[in-house]
PDB file of N, CA and C in Angstrom:
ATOM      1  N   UNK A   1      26.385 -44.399 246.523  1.00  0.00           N
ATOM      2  CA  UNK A   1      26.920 -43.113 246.951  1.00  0.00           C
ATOM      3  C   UNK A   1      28.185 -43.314 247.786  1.00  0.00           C
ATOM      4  N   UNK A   2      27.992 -44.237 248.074  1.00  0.00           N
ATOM      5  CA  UNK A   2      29.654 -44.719 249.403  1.00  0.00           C
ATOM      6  C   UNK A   2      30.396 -44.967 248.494  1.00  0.00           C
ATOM      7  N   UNK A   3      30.722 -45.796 247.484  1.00  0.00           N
ATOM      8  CA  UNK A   3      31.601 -45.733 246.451  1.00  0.00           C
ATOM      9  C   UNK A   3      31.850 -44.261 246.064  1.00  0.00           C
ATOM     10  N   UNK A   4      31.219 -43.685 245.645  1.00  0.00           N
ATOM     11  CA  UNK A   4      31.777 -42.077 245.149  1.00  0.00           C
ATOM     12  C   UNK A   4      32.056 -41.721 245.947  1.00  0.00           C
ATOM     13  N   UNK A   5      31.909 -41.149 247.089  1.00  0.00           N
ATOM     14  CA  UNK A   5      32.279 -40.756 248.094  1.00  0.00           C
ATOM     15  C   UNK A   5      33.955 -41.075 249.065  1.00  0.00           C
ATOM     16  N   UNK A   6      33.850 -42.533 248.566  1.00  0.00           N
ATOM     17  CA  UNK A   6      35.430 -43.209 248.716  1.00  0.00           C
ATOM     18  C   UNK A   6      36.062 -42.760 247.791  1.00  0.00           C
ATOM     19  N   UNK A   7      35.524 -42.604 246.303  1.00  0.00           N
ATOM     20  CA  UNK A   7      37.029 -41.749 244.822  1.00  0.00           C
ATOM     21  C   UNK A   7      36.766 -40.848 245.105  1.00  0.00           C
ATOM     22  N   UNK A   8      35.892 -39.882 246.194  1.00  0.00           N
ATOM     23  CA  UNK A   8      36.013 -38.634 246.192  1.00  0.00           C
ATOM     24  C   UNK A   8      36.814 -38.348 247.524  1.00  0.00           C
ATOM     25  N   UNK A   9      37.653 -39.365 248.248  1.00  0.00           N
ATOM     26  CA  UNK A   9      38.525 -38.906 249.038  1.00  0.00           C
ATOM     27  C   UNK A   9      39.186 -39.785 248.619  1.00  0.00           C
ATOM     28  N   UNK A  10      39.873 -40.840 247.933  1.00  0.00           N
ATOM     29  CA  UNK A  10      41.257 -41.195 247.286  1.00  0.00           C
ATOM     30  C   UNK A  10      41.133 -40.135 246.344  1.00  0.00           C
ATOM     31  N   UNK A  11      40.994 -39.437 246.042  1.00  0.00           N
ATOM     32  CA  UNK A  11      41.276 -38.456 244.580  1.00  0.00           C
ATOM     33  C   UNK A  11      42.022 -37.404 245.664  1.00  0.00           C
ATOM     34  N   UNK A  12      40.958 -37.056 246.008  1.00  0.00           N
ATOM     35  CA  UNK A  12      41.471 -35.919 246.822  1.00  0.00           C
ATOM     36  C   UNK A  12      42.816 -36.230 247.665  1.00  0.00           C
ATOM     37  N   UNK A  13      43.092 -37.009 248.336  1.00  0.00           N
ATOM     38  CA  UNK A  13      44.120 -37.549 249.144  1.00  0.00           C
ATOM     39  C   UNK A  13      45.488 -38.302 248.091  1.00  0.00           C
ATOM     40  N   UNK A  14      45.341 -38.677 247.511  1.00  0.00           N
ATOM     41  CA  UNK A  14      46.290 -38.549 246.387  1.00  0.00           C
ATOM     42  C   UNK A  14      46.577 -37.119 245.982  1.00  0.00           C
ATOM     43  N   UNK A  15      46.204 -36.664 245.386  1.00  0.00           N
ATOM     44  CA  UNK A  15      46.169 -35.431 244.823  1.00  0.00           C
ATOM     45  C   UNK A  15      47.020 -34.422 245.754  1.00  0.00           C
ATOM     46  N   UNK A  16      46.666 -34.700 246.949  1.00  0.00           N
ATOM     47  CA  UNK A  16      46.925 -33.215 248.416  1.00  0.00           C
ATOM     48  C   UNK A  16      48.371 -33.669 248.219  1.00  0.00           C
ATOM     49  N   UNK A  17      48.767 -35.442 248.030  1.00  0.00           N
ATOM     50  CA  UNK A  17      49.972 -35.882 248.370  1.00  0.00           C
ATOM     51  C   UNK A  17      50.876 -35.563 247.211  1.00  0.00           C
ATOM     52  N   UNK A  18      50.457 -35.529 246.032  1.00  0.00           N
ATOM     53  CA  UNK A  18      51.219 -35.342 245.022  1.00  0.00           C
ATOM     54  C   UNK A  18      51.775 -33.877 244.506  1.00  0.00           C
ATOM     55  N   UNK A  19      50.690 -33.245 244.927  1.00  0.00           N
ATOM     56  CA  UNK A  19      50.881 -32.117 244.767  1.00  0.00           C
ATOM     57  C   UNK A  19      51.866 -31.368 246.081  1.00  0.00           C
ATOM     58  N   UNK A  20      52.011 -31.877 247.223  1.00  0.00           N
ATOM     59  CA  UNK A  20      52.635 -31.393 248.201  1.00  0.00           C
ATOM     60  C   UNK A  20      54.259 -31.918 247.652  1.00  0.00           C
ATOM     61  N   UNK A  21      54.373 -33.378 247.081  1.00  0.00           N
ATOM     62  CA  UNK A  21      55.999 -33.583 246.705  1.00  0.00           C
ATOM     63  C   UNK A  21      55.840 -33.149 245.468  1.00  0.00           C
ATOM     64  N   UNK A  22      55.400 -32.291 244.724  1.00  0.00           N
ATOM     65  CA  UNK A  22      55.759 -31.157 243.524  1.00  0.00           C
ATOM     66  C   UNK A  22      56.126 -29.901 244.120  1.00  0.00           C
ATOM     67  N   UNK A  23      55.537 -29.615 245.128  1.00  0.00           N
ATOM     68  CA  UNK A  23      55.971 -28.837 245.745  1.00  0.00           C
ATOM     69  C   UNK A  23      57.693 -28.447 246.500  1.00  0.00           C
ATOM     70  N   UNK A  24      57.552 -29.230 247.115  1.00  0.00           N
ATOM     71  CA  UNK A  24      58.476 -29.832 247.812  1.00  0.00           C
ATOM     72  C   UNK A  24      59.790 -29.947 246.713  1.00  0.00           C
ATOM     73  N   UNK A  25      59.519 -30.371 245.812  1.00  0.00           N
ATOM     74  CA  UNK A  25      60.646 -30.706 245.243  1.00  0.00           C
ATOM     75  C   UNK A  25      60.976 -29.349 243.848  1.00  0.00           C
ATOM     76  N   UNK A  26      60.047 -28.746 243.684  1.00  0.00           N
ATOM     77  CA  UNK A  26      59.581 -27.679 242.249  1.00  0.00           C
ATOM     78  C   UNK A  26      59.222 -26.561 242.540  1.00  0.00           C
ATOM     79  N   UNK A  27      58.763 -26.407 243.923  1.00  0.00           N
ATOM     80  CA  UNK A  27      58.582 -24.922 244.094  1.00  0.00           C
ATOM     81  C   UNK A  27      56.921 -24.791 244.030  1.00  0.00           C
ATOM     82  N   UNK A  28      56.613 -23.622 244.377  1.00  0.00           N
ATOM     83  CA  UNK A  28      55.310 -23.160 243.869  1.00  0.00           C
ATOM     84  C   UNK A  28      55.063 -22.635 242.739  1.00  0.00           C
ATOM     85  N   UNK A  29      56.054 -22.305 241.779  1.00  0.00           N
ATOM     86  CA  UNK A  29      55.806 -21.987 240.535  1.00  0.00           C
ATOM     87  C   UNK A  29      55.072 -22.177 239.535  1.00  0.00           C
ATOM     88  N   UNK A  30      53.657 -22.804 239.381  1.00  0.00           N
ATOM     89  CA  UNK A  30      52.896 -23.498 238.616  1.00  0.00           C
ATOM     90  C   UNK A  30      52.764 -22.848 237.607  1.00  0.00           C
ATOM     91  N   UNK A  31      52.487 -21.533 237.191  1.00  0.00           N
ATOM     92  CA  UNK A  31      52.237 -20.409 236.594  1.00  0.00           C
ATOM     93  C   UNK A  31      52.981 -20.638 234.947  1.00  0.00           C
ATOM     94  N   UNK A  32      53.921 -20.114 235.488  1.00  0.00           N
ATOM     95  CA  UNK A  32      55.194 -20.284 234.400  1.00  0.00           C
ATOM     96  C   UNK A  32      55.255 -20.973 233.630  1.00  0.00           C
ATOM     97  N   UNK A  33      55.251 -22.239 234.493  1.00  0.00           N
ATOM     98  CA  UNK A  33      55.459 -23.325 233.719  1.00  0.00           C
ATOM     99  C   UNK A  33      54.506 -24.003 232.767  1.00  0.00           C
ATOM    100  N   UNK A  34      53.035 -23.697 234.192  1.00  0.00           N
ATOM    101  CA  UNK A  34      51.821 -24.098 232.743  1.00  0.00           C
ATOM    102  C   UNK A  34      51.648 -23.290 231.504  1.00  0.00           C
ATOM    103  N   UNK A  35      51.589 -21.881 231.684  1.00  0.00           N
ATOM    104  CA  UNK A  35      51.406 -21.377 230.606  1.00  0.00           C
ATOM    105  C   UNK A  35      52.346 -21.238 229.427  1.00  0.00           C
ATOM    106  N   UNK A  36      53.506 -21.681 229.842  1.00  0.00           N
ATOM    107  CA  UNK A  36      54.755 -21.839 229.015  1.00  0.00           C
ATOM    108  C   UNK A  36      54.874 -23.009 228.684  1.00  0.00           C
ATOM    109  N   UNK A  37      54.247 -23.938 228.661  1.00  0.00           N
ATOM    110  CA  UNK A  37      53.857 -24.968 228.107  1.00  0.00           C
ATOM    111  C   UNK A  37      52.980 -24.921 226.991  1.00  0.00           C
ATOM    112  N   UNK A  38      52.297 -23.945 227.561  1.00  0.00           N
ATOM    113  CA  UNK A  38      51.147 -23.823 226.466  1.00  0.00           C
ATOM    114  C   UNK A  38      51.453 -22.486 224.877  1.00  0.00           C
ATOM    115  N   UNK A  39      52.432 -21.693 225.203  1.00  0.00           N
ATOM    116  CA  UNK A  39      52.704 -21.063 224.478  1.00  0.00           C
ATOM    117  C   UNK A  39      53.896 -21.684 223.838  1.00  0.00           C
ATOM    118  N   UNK A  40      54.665 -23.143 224.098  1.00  0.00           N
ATOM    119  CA  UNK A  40      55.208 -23.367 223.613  1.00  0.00           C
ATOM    120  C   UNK A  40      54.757 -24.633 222.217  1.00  0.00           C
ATOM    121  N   UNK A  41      53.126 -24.307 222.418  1.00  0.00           N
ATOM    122  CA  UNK A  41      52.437 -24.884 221.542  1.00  0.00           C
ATOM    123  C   UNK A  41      53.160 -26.635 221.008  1.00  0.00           C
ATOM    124  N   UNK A  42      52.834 -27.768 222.421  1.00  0.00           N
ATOM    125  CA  UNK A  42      53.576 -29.102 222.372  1.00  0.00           C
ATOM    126  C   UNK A  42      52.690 -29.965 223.133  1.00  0.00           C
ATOM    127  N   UNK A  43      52.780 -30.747 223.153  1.00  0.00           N
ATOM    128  CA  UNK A  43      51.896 -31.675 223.871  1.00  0.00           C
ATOM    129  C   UNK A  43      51.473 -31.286 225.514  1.00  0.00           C
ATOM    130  N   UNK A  44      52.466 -31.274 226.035  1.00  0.00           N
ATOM    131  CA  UNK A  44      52.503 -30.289 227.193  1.00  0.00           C
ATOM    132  C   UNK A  44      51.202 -29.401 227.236  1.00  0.00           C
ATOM    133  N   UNK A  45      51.548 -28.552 226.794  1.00  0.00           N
ATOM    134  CA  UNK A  45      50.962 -27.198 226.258  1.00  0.00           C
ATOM    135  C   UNK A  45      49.358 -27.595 225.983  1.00  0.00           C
ATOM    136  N   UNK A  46      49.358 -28.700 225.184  1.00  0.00           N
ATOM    137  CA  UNK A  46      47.812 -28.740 224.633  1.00  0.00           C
ATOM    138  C   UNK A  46      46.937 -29.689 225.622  1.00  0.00           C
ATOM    139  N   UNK A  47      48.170 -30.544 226.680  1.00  0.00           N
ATOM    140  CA  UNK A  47      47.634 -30.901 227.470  1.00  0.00           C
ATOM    141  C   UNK A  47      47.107 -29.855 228.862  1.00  0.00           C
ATOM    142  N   UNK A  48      47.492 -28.717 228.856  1.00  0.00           N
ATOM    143  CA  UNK A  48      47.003 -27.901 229.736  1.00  0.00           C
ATOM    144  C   UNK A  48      46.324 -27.161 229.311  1.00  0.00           C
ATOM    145  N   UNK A  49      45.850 -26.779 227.869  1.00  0.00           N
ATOM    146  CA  UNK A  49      44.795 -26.796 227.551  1.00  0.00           C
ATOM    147  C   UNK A  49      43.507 -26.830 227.654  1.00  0.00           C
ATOM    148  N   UNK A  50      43.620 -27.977 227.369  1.00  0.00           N
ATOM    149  CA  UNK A  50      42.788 -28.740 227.709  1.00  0.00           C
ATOM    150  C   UNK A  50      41.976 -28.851 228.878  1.00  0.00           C
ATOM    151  N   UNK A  51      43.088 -29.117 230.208  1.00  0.00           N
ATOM    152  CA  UNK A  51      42.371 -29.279 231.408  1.00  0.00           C
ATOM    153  C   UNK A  51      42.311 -27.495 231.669  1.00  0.00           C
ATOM    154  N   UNK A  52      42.768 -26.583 231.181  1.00  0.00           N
ATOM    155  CA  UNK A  52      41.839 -25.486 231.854  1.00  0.00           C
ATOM    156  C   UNK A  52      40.377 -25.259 231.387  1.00  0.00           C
ATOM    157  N   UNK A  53      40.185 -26.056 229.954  1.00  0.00           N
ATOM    158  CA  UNK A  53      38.630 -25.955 229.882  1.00  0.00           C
ATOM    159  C   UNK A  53      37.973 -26.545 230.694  1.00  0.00           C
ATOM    160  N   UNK A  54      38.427 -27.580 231.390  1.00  0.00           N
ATOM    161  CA  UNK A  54      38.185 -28.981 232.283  1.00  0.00           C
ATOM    162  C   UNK A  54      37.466 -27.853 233.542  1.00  0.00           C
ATOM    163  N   UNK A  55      38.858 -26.958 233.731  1.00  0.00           N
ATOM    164  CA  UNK A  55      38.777 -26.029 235.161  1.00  0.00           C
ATOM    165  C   UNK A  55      37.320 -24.940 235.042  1.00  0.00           C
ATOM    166  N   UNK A  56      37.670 -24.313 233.878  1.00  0.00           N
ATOM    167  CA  UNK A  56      36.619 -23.173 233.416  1.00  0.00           C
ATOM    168  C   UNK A  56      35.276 -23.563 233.169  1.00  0.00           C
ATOM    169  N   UNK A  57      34.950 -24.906 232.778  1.00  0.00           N
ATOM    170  CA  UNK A  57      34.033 -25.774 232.718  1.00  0.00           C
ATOM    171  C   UNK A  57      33.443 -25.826 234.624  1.00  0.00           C
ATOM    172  N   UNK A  58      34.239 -26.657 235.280  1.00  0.00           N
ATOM    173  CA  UNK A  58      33.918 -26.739 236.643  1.00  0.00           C
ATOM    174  C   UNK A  58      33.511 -25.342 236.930  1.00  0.00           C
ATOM    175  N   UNK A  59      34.539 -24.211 237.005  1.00  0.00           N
ATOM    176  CA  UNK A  59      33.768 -23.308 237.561  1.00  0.00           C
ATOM    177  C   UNK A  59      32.537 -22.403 236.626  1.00  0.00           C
ATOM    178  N   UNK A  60      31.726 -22.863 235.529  1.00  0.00           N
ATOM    179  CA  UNK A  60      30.777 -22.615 235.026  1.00  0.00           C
ATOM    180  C   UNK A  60      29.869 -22.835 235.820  1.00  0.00           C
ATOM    181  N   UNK A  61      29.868 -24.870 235.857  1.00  0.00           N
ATOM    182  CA  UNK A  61      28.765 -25.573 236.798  1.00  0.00           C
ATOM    183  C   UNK A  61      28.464 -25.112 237.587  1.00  0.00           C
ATOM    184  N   UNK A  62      29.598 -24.927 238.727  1.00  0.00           N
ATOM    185  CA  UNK A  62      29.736 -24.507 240.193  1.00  0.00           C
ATOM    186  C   UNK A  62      28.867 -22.899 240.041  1.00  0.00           C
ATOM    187  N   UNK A  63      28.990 -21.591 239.566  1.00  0.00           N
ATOM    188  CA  UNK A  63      28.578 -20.937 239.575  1.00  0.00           C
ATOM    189  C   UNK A  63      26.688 -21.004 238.972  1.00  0.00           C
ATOM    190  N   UNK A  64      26.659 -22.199 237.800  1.00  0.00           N
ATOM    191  CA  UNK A  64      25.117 -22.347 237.506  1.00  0.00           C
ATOM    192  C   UNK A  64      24.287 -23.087 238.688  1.00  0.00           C
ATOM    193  N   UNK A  65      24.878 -24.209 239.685  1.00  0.00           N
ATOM    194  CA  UNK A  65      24.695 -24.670 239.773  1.00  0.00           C
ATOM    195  C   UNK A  65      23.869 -24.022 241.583  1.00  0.00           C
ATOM    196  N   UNK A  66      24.774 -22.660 241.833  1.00  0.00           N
ATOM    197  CA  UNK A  66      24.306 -21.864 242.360  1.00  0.00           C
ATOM    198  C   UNK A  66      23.491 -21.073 242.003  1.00  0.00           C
ATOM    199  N   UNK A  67      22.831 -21.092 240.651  1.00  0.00           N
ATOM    200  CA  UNK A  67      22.050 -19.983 240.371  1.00  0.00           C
ATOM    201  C   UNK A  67      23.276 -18.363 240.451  1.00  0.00           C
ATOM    202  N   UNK A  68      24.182 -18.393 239.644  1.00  0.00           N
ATOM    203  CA  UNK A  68      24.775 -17.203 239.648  1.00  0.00           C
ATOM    204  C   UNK A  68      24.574 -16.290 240.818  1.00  0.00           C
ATOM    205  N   UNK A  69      24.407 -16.969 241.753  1.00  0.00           N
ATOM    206  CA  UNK A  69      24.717 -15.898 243.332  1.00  0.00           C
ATOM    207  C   UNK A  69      25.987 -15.269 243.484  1.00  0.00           C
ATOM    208  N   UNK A  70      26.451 -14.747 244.598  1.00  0.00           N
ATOM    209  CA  UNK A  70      27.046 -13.798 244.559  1.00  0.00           C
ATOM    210  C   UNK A  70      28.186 -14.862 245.004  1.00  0.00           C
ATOM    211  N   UNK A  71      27.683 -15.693 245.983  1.00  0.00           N
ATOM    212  CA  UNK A  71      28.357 -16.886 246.749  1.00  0.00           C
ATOM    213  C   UNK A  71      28.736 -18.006 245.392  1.00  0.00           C
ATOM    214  N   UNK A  72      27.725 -18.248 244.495  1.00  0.00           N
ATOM    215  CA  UNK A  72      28.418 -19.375 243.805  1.00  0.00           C
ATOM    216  C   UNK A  72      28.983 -18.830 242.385  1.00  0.00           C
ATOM    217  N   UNK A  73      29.346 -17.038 242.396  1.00  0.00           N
ATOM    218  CA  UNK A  73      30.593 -16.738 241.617  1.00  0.00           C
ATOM    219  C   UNK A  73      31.500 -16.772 242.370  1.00  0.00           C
ATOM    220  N   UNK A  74      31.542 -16.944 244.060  1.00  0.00           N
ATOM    221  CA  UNK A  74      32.616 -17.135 244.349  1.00  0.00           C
ATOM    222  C   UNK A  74      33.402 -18.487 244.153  1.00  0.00           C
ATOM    223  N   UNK A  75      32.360 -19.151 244.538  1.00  0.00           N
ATOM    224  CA  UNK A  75      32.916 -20.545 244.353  1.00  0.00           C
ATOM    225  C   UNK A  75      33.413 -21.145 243.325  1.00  0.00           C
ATOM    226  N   UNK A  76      32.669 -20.270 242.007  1.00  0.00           N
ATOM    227  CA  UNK A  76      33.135 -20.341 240.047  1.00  0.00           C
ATOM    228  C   UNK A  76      34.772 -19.775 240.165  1.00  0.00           C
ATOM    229  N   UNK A  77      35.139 -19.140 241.145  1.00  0.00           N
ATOM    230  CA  UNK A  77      36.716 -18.842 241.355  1.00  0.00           C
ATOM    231  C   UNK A  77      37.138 -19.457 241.627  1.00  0.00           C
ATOM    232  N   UNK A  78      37.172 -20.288 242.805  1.00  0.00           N
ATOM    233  CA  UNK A  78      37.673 -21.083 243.223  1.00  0.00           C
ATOM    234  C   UNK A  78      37.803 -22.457 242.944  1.00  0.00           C
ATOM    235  N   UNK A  79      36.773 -22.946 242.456  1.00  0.00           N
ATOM    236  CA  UNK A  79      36.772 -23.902 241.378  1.00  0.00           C
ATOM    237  C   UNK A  79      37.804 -23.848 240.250  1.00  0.00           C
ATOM    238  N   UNK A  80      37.751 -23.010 239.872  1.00  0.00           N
ATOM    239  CA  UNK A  80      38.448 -22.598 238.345  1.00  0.00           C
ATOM    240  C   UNK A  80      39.852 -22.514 238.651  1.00  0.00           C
ATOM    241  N   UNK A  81      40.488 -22.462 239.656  1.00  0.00           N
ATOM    242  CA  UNK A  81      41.487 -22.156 240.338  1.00  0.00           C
ATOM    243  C   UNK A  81      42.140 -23.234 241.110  1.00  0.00           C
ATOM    244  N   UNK A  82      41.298 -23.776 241.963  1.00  0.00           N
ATOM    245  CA  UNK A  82      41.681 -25.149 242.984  1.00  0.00           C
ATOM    246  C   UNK A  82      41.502 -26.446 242.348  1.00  0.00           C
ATOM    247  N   UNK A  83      40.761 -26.432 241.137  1.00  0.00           N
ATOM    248  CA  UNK A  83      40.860 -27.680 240.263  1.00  0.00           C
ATOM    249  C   UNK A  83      40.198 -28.811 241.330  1.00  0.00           C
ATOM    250  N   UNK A  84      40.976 -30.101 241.135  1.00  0.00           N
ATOM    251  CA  UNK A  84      40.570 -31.239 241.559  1.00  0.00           C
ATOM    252  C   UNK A  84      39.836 -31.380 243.113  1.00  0.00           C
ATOM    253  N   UNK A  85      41.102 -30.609 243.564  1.00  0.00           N
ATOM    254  CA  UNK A  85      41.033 -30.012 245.697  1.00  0.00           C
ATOM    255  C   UNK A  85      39.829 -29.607 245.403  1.00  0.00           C
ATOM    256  N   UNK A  86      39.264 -28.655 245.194  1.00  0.00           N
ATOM    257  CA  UNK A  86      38.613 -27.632 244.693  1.00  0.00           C
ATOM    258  C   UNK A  86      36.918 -29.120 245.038  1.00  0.00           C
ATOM    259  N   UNK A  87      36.800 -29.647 243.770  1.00  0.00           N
ATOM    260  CA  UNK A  87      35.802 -30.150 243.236  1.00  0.00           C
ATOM    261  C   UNK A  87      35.493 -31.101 243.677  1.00  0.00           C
ATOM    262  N   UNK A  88      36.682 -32.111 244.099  1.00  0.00           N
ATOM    263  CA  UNK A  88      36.445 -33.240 245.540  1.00  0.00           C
ATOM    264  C   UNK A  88      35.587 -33.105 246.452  1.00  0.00           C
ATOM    265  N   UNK A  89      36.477 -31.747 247.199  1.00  0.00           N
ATOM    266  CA  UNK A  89      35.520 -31.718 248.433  1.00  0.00           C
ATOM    267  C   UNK A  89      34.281 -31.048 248.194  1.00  0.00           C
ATOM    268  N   UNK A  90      34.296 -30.136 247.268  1.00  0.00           N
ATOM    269  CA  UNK A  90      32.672 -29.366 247.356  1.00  0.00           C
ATOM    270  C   UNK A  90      31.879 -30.705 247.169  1.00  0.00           C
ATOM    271  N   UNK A  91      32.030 -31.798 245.876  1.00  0.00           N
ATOM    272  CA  UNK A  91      31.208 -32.606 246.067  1.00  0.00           C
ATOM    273  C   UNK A  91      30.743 -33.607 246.975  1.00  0.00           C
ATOM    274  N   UNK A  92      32.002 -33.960 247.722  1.00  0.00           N
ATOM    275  CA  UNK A  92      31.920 -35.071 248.875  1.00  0.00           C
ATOM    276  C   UNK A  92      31.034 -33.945 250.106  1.00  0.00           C
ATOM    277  N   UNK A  93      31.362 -32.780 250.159  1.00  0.00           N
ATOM    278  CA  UNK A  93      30.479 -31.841 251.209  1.00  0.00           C
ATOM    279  C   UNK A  93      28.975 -31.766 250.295  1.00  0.00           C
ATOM    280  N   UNK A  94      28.501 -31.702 249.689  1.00  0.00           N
ATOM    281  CA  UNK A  94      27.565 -31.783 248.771  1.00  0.00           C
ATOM    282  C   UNK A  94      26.742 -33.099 248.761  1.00  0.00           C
ATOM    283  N   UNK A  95      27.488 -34.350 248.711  1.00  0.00           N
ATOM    284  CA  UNK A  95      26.929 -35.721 248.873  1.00  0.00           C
ATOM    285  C   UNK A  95      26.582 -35.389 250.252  1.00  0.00           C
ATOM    286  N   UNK A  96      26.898 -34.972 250.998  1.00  0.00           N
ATOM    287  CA  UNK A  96      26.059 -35.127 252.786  1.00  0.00           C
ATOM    288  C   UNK A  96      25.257 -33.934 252.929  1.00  0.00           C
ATOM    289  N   UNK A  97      25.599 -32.808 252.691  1.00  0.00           N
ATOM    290  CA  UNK A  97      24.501 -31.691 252.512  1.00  0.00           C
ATOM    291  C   UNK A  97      23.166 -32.267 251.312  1.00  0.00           C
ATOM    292  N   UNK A  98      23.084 -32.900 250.959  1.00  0.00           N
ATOM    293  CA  UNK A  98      22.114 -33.638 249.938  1.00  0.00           C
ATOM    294  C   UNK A  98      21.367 -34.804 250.476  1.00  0.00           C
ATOM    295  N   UNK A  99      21.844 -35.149 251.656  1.00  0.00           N
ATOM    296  CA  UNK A  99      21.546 -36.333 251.418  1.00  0.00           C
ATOM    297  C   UNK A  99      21.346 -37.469 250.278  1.00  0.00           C
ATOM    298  N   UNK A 100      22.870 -37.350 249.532  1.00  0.00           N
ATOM    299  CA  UNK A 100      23.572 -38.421 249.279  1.00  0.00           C
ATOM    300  C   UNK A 100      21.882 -38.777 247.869  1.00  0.00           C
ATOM    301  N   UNK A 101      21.207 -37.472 247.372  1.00  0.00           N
ATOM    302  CA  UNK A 101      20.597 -37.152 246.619  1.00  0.00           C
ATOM    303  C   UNK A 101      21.181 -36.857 245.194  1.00  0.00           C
ATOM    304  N   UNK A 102      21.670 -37.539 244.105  1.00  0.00           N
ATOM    305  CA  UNK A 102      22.386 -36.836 242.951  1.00  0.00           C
ATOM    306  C   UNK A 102      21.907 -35.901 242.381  1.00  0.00           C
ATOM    307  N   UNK A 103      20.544 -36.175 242.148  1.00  0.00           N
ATOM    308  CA  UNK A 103      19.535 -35.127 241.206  1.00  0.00           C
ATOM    309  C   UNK A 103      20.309 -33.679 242.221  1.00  0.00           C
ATOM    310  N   UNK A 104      20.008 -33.582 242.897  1.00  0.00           N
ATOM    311  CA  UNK A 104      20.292 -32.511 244.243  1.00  0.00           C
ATOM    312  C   UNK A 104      21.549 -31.816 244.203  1.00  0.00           C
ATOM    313  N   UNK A 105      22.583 -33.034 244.370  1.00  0.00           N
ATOM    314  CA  UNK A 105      23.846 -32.593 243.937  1.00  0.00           C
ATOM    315  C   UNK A 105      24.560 -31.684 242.993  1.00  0.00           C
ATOM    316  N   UNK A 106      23.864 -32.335 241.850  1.00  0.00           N
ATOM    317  CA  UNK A 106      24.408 -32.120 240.358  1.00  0.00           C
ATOM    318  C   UNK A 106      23.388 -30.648 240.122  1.00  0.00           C
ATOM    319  N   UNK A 107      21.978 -30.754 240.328  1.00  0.00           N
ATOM    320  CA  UNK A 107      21.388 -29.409 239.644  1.00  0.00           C
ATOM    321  C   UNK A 107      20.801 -28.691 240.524  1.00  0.00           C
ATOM    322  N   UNK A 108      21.461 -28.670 241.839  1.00  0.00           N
ATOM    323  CA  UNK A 108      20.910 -27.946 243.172  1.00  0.00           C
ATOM    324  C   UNK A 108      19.308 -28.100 243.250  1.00  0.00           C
ATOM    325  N   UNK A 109      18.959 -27.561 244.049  1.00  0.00           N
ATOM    326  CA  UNK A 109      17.552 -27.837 244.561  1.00  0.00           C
ATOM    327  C   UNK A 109      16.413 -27.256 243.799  1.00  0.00           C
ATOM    328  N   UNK A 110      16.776 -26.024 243.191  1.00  0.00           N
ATOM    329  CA  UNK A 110      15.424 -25.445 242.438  1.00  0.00           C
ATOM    330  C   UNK A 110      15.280 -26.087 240.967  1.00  0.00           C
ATOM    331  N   UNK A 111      16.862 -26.553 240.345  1.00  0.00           N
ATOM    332  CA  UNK A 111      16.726 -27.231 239.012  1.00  0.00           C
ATOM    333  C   UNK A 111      16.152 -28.769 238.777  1.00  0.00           C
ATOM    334  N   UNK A 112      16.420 -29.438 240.637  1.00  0.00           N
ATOM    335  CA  UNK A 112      16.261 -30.678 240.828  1.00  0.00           C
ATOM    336  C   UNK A 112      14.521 -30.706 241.288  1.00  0.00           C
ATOM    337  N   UNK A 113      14.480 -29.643 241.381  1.00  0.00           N
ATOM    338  CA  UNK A 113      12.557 -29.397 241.595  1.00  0.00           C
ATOM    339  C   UNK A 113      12.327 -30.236 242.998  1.00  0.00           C
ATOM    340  N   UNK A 114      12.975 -29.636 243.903  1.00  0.00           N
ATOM    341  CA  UNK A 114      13.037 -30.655 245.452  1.00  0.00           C
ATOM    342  C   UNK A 114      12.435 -29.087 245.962  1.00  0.00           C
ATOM    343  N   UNK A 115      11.415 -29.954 247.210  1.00  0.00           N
ATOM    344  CA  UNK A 115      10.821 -28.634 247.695  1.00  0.00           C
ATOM    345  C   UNK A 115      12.350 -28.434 249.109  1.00  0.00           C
ATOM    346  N   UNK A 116      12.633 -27.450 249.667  1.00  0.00           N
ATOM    347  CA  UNK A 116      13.537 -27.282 250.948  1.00  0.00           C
ATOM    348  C   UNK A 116      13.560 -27.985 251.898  1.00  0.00           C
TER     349      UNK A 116
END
């Protein structure tokens, strides 16, 4: 679990950094550009694709994984939205709210058949 827990903050910490000098240098414009990638039907394009099933996927889990509460459609937003940021930390907050339990992690507590 300490190994995951370490790619689940180099991911994240890469990521905060890379994405801050895209910023920095590109603007906040993400919008545009992804989806105009994608309507420009090119590699680009099919590569973002792609990772929004990646995204829409995450925020499926995230919302099943809550039992479709009211709280883990919120989090199916935000997931779906914050991507990597997003999925890092819920899980690295998740590995210690679990006690560092995967079954727990991955299919929350009533799917993982753990009593409270």
């Amino acid at each position: 679990m300490q190994v995951f827990r370490l790619f689940l903050i180099v991911v994240l910490l890469v990521n905060i950094g890379y994405t801050a000098v895209t910023i920095s240098n590109h603007g906040i414009h993400l919008l545009p550009v992804f989806f105009g990638d994608i309507a420009r039907m090119d590699w680009p394009g099919q590569f973002n694709m792609d990772f929004s099933s990646f995204l829409l996927l995450s925020g499926l889990w995230t919302a099943w994984r809550n039992g479709f509460s009211a709280s883990g459609l919120a989090l199916a937003v935000v997931a779906a939205l914050g991507g990597i940021l997003f999925l890092a930390t819920y899980l690295l907050v998740l590995s210690y709210t679990c006690g560092g339990d995967i079954r727990v992690m991955m299919l929350g507590k009533q799917a993982a058949h753990v009593s409270p």
